[in-house]
PDB file of N, CA and C in Angstrom:
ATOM      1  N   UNK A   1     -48.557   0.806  26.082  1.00  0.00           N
ATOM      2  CA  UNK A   1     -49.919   1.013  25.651  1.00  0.00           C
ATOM      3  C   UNK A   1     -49.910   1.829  24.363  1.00  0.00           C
ATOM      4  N   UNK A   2     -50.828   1.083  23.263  1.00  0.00           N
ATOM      5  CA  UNK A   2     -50.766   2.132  22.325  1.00  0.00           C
ATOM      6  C   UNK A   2     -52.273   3.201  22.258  1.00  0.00           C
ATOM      7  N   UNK A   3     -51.292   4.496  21.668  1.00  0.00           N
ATOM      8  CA  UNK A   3     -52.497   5.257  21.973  1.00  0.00           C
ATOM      9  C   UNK A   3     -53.420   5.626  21.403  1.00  0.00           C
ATOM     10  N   UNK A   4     -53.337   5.141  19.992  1.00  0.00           N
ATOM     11  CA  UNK A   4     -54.183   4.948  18.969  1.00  0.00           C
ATOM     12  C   UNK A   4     -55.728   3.811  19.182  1.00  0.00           C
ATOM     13  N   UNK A   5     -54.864   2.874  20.030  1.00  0.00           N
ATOM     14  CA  UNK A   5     -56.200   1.504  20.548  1.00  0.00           C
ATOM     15  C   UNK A   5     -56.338   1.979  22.009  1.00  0.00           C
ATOM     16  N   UNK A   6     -55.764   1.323  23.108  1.00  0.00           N
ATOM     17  CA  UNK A   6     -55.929   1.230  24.333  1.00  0.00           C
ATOM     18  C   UNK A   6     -55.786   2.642  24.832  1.00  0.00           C
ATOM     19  N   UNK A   7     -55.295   3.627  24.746  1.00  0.00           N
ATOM     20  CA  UNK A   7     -55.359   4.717  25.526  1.00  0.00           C
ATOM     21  C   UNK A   7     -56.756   5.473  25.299  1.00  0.00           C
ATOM     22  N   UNK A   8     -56.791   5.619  23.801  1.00  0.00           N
ATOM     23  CA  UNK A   8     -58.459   6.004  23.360  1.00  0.00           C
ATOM     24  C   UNK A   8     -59.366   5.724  23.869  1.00  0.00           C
ATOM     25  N   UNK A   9     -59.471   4.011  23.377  1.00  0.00           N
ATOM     26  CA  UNK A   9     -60.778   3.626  24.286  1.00  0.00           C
ATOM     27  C   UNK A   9     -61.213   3.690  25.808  1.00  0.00           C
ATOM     28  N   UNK A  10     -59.862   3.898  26.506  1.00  0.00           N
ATOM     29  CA  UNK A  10     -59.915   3.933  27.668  1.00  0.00           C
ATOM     30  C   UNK A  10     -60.581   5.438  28.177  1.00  0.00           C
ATOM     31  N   UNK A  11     -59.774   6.144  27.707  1.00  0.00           N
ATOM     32  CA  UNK A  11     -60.340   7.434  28.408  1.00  0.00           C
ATOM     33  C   UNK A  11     -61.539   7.875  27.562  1.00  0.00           C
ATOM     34  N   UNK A  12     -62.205   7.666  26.271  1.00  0.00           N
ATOM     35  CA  UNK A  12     -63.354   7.287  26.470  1.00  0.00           C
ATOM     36  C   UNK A  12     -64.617   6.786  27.103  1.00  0.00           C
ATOM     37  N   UNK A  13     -64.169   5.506  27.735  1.00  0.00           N
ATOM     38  CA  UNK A  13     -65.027   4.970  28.189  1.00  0.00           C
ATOM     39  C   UNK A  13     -65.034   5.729  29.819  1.00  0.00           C
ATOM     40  N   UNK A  14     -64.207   5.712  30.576  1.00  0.00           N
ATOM     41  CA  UNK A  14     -63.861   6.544  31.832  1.00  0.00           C
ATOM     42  C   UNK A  14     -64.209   7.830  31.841  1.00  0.00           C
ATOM     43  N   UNK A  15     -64.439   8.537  30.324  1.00  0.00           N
ATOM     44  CA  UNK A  15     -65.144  10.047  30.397  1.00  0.00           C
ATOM     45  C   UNK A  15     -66.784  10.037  30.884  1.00  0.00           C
ATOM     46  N   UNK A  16     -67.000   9.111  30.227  1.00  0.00           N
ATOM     47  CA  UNK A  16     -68.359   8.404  30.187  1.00  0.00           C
ATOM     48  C   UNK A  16     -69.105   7.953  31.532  1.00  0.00           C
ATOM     49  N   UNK A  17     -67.946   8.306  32.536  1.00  0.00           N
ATOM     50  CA  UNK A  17     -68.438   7.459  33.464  1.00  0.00           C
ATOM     51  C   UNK A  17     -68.279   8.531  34.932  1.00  0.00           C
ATOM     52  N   UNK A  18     -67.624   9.760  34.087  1.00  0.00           N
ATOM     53  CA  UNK A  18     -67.290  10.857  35.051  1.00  0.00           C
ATOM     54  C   UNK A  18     -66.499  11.052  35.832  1.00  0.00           C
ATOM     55  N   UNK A  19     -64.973  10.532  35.260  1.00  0.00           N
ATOM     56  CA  UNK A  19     -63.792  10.561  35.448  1.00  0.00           C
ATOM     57  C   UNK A  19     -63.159  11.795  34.778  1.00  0.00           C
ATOM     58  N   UNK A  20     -62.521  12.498  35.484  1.00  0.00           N
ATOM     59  CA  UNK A  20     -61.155  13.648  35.159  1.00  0.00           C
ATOM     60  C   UNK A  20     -60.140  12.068  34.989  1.00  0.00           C
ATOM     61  N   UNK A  21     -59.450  13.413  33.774  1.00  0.00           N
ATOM     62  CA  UNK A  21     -58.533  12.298  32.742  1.00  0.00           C
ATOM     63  C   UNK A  21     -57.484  13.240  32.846  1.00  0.00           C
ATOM     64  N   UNK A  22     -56.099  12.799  33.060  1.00  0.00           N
ATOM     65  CA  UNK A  22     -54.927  12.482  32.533  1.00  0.00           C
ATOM     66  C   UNK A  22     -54.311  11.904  32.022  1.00  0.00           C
ATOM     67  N   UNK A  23     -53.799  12.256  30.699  1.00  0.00           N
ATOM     68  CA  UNK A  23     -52.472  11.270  30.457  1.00  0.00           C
ATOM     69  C   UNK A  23     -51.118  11.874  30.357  1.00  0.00           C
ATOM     70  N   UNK A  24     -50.418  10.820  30.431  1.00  0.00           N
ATOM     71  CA  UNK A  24     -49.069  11.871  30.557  1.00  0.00           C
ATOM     72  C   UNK A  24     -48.531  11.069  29.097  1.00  0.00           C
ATOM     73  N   UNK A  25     -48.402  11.937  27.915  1.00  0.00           N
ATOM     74  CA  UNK A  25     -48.212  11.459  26.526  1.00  0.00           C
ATOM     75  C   UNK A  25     -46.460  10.655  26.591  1.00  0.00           C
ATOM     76  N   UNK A  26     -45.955  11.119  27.457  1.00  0.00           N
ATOM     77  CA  UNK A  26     -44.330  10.348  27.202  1.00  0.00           C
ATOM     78  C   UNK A  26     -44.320   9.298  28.442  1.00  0.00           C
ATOM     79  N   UNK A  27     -45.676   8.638  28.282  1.00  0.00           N
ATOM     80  CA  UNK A  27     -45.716   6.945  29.122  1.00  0.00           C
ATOM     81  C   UNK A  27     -46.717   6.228  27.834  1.00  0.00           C
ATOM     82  N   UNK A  28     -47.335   6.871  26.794  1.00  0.00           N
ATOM     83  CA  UNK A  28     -47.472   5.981  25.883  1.00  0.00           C
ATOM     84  C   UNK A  28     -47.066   6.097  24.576  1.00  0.00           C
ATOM     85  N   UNK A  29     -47.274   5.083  23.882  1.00  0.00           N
ATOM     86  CA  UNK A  29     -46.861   5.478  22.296  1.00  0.00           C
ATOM     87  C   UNK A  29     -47.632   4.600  21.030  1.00  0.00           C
ATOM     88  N   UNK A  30     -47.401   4.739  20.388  1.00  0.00           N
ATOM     89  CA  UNK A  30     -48.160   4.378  18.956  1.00  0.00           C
ATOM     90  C   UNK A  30     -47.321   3.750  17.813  1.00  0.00           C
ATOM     91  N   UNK A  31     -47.140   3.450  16.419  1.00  0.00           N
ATOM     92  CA  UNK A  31     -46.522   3.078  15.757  1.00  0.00           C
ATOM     93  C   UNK A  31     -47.315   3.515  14.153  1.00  0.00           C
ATOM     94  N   UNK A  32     -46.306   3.167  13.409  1.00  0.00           N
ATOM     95  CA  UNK A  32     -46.495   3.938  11.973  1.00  0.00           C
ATOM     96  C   UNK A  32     -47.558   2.816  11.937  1.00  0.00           C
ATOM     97  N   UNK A  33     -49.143   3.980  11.012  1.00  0.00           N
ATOM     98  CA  UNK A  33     -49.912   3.097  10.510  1.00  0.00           C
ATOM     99  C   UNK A  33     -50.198   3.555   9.008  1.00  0.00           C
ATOM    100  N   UNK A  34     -50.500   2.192   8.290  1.00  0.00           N
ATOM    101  CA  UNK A  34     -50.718   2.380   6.596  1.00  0.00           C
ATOM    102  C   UNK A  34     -52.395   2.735   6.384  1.00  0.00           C
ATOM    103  N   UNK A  35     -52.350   4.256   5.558  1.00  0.00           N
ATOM    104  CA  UNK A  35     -53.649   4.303   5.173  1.00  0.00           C
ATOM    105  C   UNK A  35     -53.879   3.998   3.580  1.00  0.00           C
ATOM    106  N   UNK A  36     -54.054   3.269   3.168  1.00  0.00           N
ATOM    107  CA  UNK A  36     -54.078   2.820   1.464  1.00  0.00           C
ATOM    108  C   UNK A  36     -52.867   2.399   1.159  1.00  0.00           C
ATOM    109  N   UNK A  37     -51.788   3.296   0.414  1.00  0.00           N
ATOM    110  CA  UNK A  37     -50.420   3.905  -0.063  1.00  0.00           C
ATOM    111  C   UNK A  37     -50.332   4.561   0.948  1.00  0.00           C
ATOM    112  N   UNK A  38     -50.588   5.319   1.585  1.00  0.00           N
ATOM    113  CA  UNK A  38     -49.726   6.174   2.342  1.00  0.00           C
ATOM    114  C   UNK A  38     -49.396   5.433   4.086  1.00  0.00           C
ATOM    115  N   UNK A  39     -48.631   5.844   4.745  1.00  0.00           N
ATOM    116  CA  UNK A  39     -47.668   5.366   5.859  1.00  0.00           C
ATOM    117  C   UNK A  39     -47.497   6.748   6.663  1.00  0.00           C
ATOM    118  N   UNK A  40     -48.690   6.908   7.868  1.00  0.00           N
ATOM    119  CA  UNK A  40     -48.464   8.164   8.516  1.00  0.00           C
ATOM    120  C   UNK A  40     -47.901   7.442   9.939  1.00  0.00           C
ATOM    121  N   UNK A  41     -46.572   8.301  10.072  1.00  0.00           N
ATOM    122  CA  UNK A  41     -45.531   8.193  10.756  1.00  0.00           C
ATOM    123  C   UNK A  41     -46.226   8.009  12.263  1.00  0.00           C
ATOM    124  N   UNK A  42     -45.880   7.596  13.605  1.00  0.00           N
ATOM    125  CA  UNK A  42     -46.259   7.214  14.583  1.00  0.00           C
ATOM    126  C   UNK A  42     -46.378   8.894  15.325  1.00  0.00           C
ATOM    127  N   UNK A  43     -45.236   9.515  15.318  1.00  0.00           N
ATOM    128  CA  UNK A  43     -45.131  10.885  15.804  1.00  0.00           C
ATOM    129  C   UNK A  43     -46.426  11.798  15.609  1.00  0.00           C
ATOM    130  N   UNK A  44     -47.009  11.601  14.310  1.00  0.00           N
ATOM    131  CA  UNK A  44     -47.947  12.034  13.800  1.00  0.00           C
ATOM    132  C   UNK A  44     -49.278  11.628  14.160  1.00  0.00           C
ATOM    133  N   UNK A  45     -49.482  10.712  13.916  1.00  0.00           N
ATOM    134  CA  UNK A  45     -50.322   9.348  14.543  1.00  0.00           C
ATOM    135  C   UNK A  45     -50.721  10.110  16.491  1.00  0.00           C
ATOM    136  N   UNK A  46     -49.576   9.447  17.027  1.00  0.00           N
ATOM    137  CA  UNK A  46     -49.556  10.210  18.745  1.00  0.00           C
ATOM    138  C   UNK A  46     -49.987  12.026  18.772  1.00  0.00           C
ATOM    139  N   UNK A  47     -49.548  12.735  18.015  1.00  0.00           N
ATOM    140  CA  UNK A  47     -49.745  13.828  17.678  1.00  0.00           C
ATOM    141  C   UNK A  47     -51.222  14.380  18.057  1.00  0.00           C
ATOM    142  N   UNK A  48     -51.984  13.559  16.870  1.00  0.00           N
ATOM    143  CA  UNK A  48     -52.967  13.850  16.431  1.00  0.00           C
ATOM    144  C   UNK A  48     -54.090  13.763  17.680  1.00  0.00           C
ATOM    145  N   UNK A  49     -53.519  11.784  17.817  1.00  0.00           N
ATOM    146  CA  UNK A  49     -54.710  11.391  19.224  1.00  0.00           C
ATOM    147  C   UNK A  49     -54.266  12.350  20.524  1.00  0.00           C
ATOM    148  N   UNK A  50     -53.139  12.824  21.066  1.00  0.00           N
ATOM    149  CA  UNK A  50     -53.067  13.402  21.956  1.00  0.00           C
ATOM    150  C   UNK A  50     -53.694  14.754  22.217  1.00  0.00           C
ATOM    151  N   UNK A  51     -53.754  15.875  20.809  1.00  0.00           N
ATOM    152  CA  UNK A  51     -54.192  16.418  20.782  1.00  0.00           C
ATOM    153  C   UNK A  51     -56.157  16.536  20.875  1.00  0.00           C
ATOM    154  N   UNK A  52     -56.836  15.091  20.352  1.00  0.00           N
ATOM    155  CA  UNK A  52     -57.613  14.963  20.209  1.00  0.00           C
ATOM    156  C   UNK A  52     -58.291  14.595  21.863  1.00  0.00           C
ATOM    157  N   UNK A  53     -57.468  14.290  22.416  1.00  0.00           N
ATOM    158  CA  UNK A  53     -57.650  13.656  24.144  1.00  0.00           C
ATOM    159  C   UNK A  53     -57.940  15.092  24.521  1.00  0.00           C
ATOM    160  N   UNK A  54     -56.657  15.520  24.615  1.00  0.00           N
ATOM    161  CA  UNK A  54     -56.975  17.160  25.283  1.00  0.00           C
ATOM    162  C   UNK A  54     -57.891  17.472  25.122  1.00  0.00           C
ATOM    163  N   UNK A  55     -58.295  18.306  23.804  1.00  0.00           N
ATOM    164  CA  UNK A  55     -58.934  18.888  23.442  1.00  0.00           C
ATOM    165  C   UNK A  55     -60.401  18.470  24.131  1.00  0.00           C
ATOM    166  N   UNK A  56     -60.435  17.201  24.247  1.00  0.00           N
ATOM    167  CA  UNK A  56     -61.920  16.924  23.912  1.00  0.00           C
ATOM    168  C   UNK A  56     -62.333  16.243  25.499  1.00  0.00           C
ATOM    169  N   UNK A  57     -61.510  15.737  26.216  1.00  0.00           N
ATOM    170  CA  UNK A  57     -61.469  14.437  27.336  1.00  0.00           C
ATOM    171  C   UNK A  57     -61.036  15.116  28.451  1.00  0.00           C
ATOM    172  N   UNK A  58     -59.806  15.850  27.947  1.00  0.00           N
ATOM    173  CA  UNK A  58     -59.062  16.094  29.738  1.00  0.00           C
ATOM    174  C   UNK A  58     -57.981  16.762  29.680  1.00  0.00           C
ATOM    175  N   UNK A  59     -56.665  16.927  30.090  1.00  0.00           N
ATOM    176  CA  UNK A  59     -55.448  17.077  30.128  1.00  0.00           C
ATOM    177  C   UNK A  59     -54.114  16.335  30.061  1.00  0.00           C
TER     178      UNK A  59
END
């Protein structure tokens, strides 16, 4: 599952619906994506959304 598409939308939509969320970040992953010229690395990419899950969704 990547966690940039399918993990997002998912626990999105399941927050929405009044679900406690987990994910466990080393069962999904992501891949390098191009913004213009630049190429932000997948690590970074997962980084970002994982932190953004927490923070905002669940644990």
């Amino acid at each position: 599952m990547m966690t940039h598409m399918c993990i997002d939308t998912t626990v999105r939509a399941v927050y929405g619906l009044g679900y406690k969320i987990v994910v466990v970040s080393d069962c999904c992953a992501t891949k390098n994506l191009k913004m213009g010229e630049r190429m932000v690395k997948a690590e970074d990419v997962q980084m970002a959304y994982m932190a953004a899950i927490r923070g905002t969704f669940g644990k």
